[in-house]
PDB file of N, CA and C in Angstrom:
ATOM      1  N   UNK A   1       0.838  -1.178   0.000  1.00  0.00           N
ATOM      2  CA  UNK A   1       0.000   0.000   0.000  1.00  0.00           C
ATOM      3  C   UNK A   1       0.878   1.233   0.000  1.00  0.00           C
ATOM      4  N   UNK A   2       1.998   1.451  -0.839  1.00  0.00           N
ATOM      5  CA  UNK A   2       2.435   2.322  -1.363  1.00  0.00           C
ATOM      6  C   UNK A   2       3.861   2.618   0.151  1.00  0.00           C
ATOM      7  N   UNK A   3       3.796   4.070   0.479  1.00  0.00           N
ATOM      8  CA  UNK A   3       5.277   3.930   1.588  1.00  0.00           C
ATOM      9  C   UNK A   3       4.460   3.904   3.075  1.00  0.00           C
ATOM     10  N   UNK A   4       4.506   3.805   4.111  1.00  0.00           N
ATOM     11  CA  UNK A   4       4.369   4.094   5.091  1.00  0.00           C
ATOM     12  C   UNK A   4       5.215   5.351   6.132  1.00  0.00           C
ATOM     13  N   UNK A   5       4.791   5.940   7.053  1.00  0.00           N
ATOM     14  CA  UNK A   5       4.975   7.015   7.457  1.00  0.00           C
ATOM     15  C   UNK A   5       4.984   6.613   9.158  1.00  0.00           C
ATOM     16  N   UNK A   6       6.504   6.652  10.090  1.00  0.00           N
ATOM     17  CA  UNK A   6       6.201   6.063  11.675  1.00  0.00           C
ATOM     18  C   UNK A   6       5.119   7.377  11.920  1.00  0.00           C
ATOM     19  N   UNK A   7       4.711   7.497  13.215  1.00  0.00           N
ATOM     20  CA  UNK A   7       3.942   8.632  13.855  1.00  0.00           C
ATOM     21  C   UNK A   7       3.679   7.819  15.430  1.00  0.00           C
ATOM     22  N   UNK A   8       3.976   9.252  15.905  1.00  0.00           N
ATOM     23  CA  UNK A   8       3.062   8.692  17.471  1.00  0.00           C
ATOM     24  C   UNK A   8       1.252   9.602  17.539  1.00  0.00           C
ATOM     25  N   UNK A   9       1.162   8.903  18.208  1.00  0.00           N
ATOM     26  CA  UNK A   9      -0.592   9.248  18.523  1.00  0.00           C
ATOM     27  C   UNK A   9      -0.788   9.036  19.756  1.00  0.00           C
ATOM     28  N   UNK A  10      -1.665   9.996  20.860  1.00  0.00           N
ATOM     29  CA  UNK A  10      -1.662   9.688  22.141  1.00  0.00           C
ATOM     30  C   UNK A  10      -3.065   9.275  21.863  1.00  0.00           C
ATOM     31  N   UNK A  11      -3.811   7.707  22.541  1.00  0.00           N
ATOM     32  CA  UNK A  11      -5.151   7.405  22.215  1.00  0.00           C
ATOM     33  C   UNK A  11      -5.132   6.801  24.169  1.00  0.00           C
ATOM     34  N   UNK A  12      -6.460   7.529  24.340  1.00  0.00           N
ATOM     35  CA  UNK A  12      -6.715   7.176  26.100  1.00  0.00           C
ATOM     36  C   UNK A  12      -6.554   5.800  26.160  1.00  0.00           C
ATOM     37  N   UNK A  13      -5.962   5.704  27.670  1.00  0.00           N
ATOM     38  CA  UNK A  13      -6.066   4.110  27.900  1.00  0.00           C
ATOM     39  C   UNK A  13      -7.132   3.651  27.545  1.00  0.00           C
ATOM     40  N   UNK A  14      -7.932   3.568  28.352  1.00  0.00           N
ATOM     41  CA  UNK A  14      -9.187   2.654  28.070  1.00  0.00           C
ATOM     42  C   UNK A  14      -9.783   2.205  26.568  1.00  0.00           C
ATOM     43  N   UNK A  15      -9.685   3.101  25.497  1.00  0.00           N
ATOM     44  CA  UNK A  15      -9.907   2.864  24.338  1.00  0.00           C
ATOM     45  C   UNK A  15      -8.409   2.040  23.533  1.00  0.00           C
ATOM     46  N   UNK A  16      -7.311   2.253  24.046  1.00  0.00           N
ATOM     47  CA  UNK A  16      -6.228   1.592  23.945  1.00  0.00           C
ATOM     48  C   UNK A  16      -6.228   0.149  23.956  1.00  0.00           C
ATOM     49  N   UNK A  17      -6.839  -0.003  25.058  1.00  0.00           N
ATOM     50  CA  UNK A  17      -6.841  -1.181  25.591  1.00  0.00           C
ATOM     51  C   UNK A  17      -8.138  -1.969  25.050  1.00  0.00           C
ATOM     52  N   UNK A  18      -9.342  -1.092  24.949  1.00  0.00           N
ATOM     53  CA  UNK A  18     -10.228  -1.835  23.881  1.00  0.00           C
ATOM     54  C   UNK A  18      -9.475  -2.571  22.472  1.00  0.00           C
ATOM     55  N   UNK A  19      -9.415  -1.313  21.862  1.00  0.00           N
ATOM     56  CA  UNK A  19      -8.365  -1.720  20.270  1.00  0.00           C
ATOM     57  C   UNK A  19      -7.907  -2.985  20.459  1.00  0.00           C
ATOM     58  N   UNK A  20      -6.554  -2.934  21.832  1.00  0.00           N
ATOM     59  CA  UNK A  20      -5.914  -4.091  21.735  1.00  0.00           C
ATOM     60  C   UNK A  20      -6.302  -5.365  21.765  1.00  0.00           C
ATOM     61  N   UNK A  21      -7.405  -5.257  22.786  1.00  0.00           N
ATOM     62  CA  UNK A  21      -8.525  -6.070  22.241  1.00  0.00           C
ATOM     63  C   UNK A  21      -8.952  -7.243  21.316  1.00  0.00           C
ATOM     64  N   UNK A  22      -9.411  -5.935  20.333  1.00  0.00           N
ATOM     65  CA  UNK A  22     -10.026  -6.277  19.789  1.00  0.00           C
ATOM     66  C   UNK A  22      -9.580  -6.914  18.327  1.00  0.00           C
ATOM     67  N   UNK A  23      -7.856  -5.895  18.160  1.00  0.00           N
ATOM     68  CA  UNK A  23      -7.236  -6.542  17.098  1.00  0.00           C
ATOM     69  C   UNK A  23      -6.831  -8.189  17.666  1.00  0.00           C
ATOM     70  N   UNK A  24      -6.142  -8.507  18.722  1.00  0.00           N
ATOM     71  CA  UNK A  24      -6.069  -9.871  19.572  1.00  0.00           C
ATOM     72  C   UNK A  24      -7.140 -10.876  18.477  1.00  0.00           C
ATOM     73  N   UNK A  25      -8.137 -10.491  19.196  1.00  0.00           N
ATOM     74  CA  UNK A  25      -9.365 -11.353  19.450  1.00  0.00           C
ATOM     75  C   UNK A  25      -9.630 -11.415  17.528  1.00  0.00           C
ATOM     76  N   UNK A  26      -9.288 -10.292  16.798  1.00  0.00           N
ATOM     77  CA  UNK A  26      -9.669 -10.904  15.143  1.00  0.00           C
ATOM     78  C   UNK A  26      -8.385 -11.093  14.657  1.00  0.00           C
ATOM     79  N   UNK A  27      -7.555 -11.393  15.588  1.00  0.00           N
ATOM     80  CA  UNK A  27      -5.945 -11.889  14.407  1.00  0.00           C
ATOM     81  C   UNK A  27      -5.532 -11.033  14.017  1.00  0.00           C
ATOM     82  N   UNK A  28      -5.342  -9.766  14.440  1.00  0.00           N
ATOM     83  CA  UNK A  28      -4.650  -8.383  13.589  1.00  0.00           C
ATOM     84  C   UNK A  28      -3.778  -7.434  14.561  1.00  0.00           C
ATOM     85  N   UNK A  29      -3.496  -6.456  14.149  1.00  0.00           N
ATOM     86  CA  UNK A  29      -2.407  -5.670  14.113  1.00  0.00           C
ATOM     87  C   UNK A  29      -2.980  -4.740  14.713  1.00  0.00           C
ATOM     88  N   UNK A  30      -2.791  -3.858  15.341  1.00  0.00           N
ATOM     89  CA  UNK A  30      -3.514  -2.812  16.377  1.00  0.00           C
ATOM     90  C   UNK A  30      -2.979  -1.918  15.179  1.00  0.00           C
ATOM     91  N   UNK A  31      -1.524  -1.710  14.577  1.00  0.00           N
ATOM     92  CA  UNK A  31      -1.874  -0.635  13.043  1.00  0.00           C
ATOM     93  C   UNK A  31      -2.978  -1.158  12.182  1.00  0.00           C
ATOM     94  N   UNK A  32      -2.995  -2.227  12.326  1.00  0.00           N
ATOM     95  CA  UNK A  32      -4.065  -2.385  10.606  1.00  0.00           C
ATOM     96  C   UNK A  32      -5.131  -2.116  11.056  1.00  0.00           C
ATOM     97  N   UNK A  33      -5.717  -2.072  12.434  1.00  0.00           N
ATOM     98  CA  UNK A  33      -7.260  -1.793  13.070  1.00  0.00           C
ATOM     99  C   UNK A  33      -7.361  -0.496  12.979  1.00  0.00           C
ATOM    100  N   UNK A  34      -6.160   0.351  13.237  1.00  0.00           N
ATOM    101  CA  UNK A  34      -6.027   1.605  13.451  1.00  0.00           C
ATOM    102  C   UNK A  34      -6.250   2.508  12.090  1.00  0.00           C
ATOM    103  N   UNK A  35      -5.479   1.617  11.245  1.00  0.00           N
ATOM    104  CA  UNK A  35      -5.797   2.047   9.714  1.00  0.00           C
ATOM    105  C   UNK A  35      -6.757   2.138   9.017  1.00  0.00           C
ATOM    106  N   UNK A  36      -7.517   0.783   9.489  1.00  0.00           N
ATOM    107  CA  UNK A  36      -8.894   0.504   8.830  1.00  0.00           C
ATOM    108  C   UNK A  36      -9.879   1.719   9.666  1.00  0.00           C
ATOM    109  N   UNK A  37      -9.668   2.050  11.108  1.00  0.00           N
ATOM    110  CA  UNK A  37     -10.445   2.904  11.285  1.00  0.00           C
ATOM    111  C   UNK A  37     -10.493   4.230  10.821  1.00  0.00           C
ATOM    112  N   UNK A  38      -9.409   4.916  10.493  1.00  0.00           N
ATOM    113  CA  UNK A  38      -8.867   5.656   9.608  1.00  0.00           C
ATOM    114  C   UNK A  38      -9.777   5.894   8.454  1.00  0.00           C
ATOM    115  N   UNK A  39      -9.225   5.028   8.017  1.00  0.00           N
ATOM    116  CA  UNK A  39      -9.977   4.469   6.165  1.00  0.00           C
ATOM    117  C   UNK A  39     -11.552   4.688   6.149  1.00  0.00           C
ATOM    118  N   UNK A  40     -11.569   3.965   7.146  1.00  0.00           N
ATOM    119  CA  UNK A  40     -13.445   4.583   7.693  1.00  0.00           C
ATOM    120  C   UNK A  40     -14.316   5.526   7.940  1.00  0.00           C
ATOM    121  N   UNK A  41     -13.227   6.523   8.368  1.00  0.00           N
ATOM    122  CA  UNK A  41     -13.478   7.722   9.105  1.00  0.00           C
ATOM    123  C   UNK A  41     -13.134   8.564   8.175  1.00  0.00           C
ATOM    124  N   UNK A  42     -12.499   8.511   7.357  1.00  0.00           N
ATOM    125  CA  UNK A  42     -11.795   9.285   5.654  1.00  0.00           C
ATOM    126  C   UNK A  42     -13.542   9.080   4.350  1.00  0.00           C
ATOM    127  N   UNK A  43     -13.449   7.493   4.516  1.00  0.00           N
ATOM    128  CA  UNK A  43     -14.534   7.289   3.280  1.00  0.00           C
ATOM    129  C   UNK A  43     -15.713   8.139   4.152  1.00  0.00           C
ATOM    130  N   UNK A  44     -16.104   8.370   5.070  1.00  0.00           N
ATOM    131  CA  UNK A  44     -17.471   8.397   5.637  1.00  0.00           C
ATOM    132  C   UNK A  44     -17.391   9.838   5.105  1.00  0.00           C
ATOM    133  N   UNK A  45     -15.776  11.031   5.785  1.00  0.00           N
ATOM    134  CA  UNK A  45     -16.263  12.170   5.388  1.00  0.00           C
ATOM    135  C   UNK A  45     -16.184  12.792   3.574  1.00  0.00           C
ATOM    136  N   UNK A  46     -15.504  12.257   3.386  1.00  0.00           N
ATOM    137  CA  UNK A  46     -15.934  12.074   1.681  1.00  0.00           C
ATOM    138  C   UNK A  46     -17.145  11.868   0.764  1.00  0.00           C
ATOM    139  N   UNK A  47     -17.848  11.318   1.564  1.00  0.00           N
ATOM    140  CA  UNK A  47     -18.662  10.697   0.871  1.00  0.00           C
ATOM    141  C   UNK A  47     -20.075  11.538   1.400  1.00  0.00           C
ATOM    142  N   UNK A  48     -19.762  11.858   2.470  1.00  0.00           N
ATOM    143  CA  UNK A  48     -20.894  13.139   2.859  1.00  0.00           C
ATOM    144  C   UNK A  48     -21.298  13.739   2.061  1.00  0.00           C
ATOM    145  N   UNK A  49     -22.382  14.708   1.680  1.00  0.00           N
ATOM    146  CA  UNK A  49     -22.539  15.599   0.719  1.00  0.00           C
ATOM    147  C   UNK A  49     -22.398  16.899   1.269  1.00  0.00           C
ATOM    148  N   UNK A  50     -21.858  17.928   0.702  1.00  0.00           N
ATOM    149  CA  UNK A  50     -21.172  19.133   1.563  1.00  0.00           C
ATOM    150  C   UNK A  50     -22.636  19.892   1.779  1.00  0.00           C
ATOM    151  N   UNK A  51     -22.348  20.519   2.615  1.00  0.00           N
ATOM    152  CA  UNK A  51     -23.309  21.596   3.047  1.00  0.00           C
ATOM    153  C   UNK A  51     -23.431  22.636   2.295  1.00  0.00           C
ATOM    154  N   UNK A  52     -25.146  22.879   1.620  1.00  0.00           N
ATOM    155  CA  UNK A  52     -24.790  24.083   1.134  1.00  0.00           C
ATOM    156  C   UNK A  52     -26.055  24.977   1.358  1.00  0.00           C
ATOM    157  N   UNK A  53     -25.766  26.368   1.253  1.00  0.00           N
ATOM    158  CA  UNK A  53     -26.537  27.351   1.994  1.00  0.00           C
ATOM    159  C   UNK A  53     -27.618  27.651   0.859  1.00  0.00           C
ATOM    160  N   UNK A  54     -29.253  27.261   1.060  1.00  0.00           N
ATOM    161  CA  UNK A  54     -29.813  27.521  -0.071  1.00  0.00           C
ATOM    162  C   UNK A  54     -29.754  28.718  -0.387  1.00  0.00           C
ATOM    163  N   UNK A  55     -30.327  29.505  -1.701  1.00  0.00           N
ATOM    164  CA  UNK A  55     -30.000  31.308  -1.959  1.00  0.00           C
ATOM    165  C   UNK A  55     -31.313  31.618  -1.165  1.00  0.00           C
ATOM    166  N   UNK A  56     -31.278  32.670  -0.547  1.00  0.00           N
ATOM    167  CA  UNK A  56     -32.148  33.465   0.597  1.00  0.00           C
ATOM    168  C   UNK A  56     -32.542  34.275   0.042  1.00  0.00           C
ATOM    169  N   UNK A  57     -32.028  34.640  -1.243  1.00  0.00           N
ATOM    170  CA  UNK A  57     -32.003  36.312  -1.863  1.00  0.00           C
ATOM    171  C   UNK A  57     -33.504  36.553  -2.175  1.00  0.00           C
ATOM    172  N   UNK A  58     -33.753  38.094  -2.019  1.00  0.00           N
ATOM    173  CA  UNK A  58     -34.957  38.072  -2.571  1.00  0.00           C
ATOM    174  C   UNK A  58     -34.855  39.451  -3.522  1.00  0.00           C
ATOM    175  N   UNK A  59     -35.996  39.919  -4.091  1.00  0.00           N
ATOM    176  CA  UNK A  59     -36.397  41.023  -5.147  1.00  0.00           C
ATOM    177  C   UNK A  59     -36.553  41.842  -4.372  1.00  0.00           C
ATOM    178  N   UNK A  60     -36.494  43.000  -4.527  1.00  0.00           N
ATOM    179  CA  UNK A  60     -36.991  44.482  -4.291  1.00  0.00           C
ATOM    180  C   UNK A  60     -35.893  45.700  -4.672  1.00  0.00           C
ATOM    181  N   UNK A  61     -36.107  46.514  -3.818  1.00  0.00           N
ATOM    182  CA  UNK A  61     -35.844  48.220  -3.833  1.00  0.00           C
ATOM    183  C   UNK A  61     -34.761  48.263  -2.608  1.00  0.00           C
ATOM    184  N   UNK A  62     -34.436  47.480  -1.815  1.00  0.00           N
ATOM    185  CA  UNK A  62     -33.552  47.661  -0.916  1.00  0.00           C
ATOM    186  C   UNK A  62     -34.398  48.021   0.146  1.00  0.00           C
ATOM    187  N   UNK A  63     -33.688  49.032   0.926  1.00  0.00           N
ATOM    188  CA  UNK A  63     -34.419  49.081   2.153  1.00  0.00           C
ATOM    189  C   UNK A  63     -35.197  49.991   2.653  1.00  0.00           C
ATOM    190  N   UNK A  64     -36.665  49.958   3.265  1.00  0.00           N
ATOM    191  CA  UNK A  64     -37.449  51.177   3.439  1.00  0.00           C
ATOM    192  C   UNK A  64     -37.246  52.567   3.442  1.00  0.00           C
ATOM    193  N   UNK A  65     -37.407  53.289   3.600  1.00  0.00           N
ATOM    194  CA  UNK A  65     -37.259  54.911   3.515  1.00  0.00           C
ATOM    195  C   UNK A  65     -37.898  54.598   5.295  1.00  0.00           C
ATOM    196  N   UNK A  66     -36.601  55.260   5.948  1.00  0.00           N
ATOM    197  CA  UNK A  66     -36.675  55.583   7.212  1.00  0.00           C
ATOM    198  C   UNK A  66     -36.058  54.379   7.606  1.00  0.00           C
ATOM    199  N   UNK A  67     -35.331  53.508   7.033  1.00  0.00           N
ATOM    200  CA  UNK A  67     -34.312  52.886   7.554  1.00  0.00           C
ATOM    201  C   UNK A  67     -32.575  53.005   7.027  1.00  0.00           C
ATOM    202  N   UNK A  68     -32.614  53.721   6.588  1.00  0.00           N
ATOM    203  CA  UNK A  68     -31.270  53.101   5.511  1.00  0.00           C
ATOM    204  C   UNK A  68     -30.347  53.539   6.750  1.00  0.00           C
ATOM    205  N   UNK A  69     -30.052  54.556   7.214  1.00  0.00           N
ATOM    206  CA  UNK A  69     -29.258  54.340   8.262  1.00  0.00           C
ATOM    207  C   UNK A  69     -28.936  53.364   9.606  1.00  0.00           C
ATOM    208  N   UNK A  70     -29.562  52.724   9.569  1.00  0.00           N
ATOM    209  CA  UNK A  70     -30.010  50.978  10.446  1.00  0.00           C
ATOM    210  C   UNK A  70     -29.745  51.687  11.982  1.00  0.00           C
ATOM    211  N   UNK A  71     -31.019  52.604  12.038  1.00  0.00           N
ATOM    212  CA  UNK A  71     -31.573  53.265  12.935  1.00  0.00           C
ATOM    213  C   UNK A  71     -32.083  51.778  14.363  1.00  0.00           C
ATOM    214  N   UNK A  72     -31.531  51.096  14.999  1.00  0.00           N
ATOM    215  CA  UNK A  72     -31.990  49.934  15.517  1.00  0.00           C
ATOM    216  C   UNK A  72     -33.279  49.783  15.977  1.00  0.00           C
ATOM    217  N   UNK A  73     -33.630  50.935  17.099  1.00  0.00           N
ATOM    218  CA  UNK A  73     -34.427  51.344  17.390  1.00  0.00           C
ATOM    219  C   UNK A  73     -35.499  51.647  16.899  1.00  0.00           C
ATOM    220  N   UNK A  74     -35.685  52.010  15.625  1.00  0.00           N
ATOM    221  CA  UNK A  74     -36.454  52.251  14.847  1.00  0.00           C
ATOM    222  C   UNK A  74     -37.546  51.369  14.182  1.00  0.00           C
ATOM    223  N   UNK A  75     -35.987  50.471  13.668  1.00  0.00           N
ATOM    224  CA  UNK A  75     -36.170  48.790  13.047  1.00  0.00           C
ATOM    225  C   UNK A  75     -36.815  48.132  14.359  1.00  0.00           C
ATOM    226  N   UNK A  76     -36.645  48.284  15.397  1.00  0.00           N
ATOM    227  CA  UNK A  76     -37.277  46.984  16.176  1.00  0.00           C
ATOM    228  C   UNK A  76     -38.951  47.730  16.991  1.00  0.00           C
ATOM    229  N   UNK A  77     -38.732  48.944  17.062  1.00  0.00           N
ATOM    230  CA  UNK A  77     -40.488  49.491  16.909  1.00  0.00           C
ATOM    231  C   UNK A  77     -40.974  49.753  15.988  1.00  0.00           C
ATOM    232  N   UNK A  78     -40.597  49.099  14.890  1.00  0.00           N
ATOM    233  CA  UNK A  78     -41.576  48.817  13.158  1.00  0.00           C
ATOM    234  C   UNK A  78     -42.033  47.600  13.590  1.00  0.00           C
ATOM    235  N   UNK A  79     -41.128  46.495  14.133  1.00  0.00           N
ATOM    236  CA  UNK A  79     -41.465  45.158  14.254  1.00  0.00           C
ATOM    237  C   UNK A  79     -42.396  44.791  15.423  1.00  0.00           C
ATOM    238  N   UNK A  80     -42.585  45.503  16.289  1.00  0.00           N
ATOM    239  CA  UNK A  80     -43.081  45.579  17.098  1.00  0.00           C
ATOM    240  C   UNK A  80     -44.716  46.320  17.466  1.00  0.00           C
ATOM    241  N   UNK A  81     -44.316  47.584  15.755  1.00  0.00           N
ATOM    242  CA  UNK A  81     -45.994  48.458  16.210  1.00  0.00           C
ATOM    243  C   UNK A  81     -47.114  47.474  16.097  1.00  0.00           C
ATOM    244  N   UNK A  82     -47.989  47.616  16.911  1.00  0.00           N
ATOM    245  CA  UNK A  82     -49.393  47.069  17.002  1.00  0.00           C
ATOM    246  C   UNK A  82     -49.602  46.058  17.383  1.00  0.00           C
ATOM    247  N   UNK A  83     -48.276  45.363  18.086  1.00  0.00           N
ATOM    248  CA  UNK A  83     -48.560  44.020  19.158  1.00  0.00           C
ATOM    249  C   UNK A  83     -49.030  44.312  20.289  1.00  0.00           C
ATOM    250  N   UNK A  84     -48.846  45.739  20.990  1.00  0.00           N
ATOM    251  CA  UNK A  84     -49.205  45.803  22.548  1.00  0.00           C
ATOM    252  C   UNK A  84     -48.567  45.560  23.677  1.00  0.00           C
ATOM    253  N   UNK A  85     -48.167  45.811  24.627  1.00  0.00           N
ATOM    254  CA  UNK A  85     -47.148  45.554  25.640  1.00  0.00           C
ATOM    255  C   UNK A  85     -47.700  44.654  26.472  1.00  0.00           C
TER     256      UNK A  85
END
C-alpha cells in the first residue's frame, strides 16, 4: 500500500486497551485496526454531501425609507408596532 509514514498518537487508555482487544481477538495488528479505522473515518467524510446554503435572496428596492441608516431602534419598533405591551 504504497510507503508508510512512523507517527506517534496519544489514544486514552481505556480505548487503547479496547483496540488491543479487539485486534487480539480478530488476528490483527492494532496498526491495521487503526488504519482501517482511519480508512473509515476518511470514506465516511468524503462521501458526505457538503453543506450548502440555499439562496435566501430576494427582489426588491432595498431598504425602506426611514431605515437606511439601520436606525436599531427604529427597526425593532416597526417590528413591534401594534402588538401591545
Amino acid at each position: 500500500m504504497g510507503t508508510h509514514m512512523k507517527t506517534t498518537i496519544e489514544i486514552a487508555d481505556g480505548l487503547l486497551k479496547q483496540a488491543k482487544a479487539v485486534a487480539q481477538r480478530e488476528g490483527t495488528t492494532l496498526r491495521a485496526l487503526v488504519e482501517a479505522g482511519l480508512r473509515a473515518v476518511l470514506k465516511d467524510q468524503r462521501d458526505r454531501p457538503r453543506f450548502r446554503l440555499r439562496d435566501a435572496s430576494f427582489t426588491g428596492n432595498g431598504v425602506r425609507p426611514g431605515f437606511e441608516e439601520g436606525d436599531w431602534d427604529a427597526i425593532r419598533d416597526a417590528l413591534y408596532e401594534g402588538r401591545g405591551a
